[in-house]
C-alpha atoms as a PDB file:
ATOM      1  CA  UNK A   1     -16.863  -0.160  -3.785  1.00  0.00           C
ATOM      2  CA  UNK A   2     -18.513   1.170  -0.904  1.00  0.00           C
ATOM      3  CA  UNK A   3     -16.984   3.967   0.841  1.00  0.00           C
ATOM      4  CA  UNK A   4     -16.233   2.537   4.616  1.00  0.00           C
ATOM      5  CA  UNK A   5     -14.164  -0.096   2.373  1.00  0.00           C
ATOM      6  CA  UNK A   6     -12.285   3.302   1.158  1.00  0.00           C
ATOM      7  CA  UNK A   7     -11.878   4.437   4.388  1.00  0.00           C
ATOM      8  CA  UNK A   8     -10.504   1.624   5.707  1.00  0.00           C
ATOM      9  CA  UNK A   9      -8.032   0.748   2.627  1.00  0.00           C
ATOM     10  CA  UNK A  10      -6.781   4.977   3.323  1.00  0.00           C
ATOM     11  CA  UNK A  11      -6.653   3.830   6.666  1.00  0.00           C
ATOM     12  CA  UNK A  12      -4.922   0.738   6.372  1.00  0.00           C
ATOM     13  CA  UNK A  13      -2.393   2.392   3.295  1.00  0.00           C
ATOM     14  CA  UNK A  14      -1.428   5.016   6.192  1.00  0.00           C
ATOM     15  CA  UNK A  15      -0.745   3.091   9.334  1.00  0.00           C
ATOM     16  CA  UNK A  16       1.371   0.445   6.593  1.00  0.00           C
ATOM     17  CA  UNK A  17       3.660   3.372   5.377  1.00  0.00           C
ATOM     18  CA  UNK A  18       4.894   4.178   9.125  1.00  0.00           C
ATOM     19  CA  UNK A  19       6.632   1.121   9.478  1.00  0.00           C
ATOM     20  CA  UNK A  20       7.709   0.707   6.161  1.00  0.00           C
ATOM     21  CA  UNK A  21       9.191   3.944   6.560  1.00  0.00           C
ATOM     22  CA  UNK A  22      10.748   3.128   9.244  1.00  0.00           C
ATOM     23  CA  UNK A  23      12.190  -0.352   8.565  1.00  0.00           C
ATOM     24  CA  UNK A  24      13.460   0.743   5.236  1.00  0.00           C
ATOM     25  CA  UNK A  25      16.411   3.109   6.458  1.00  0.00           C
ATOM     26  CA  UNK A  26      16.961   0.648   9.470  1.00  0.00           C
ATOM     27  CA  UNK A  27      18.140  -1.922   7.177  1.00  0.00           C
ATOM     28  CA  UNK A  28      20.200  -0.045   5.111  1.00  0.00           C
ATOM     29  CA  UNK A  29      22.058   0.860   8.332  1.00  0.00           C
ATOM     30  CA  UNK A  30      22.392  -2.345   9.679  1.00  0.00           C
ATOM     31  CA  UNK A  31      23.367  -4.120   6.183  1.00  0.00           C
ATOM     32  CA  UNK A  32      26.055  -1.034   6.030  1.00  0.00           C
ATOM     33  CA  UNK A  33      27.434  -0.784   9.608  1.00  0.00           C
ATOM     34  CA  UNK A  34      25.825  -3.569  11.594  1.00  0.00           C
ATOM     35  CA  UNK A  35      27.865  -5.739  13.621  1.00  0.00           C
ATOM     36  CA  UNK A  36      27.765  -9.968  11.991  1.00  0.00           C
ATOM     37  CA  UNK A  37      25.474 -10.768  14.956  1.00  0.00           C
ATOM     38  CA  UNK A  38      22.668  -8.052  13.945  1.00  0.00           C
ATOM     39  CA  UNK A  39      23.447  -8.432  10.521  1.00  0.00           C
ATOM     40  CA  UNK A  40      22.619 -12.511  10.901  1.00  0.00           C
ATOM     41  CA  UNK A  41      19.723 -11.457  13.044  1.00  0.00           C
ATOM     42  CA  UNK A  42      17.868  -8.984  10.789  1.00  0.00           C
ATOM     43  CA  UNK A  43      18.388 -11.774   8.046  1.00  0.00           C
ATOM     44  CA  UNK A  44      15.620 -13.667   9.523  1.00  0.00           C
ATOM     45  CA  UNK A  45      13.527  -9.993   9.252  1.00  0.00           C
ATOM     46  CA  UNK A  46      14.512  -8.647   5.653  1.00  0.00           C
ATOM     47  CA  UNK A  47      11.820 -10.041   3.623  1.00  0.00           C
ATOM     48  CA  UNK A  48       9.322  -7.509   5.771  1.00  0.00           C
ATOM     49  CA  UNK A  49      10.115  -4.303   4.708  1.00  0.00           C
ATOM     50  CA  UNK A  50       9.530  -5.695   1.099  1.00  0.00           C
ATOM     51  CA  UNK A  51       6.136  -7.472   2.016  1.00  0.00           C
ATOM     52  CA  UNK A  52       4.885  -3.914   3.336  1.00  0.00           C
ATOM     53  CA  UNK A  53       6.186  -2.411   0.030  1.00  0.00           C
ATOM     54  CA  UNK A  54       4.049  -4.950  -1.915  1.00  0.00           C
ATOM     55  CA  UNK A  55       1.238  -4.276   0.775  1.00  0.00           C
ATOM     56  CA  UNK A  56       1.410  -0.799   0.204  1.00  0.00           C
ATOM     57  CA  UNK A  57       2.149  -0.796  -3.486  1.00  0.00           C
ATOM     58  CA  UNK A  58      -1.279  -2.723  -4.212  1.00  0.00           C
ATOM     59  CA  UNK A  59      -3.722  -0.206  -1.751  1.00  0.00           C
ATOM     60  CA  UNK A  60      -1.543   2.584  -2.979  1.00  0.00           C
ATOM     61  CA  UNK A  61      -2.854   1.436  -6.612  1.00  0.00           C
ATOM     62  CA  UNK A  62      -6.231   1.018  -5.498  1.00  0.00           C
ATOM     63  CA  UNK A  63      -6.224   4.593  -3.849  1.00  0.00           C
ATOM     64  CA  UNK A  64      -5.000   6.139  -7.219  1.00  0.00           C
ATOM     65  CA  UNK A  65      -7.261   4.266  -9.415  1.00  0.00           C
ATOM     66  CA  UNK A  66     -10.561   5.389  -6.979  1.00  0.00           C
ATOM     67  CA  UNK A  67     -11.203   8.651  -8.567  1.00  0.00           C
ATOM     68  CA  UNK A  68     -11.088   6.978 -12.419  1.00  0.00           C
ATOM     69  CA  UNK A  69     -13.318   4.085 -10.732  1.00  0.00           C
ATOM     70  CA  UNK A  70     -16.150   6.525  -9.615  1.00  0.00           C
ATOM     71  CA  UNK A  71     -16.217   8.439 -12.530  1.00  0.00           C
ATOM     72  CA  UNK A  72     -17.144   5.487 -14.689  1.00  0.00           C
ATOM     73  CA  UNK A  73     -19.213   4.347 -12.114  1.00  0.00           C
ATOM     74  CA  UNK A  74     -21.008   7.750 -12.294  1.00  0.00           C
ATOM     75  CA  UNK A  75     -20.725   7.537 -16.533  1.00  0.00           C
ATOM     76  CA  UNK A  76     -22.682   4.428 -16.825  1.00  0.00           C
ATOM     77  CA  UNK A  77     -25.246   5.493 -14.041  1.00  0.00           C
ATOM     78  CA  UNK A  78     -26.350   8.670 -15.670  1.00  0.00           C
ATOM     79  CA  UNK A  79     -26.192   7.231 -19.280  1.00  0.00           C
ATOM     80  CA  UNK A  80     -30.123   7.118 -20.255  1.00  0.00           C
ATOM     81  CA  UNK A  81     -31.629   3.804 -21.777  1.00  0.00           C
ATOM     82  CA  UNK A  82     -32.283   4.062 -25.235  1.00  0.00           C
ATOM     83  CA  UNK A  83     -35.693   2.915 -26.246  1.00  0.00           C
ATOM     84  CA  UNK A  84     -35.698   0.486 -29.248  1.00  0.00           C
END
């Protein structure tokens, strides 16, 4: 891959985590001391915080995986054609 599609999947991993961050310690507090009327309303939220996990789980895997990537990339470039 090309790197402006790096830079924007870094990009794009970043801004994802600040939510996530945040959302994940909100729920725990409303699931543990939330009155029944947040508690019913942040039902109709919950799934987010585990889309953005899944979101960030799959860039997050791409963004480790980028070094190995470019190496073979790199490997198979410099490899010289053997003449028959």
């Amino acid at each position: 891959m090309n790197k402006f599609l790096n830079k924007w999947f870094r990009l794009i991993h970043r801004w994802v985590a600040i939510p996530t961050a945040l959302l994940i310690p909100v729920a725990v507090v409303i699931k543990l001391i939330g009155s029944p009327e947040t508690i019913a309303f942040w039902e109709k939220w919950d799934k987010l915080p585990s889309v953005l996990m899944l979101f960030m789980a799959i860039t997050g895997s791409y963004l480790y995986l980028l070094p190995y990537i470019v190496k073979a990339q790199r490997k198979q470039r410099n490899v010289p054609a053997r003449n028959a």
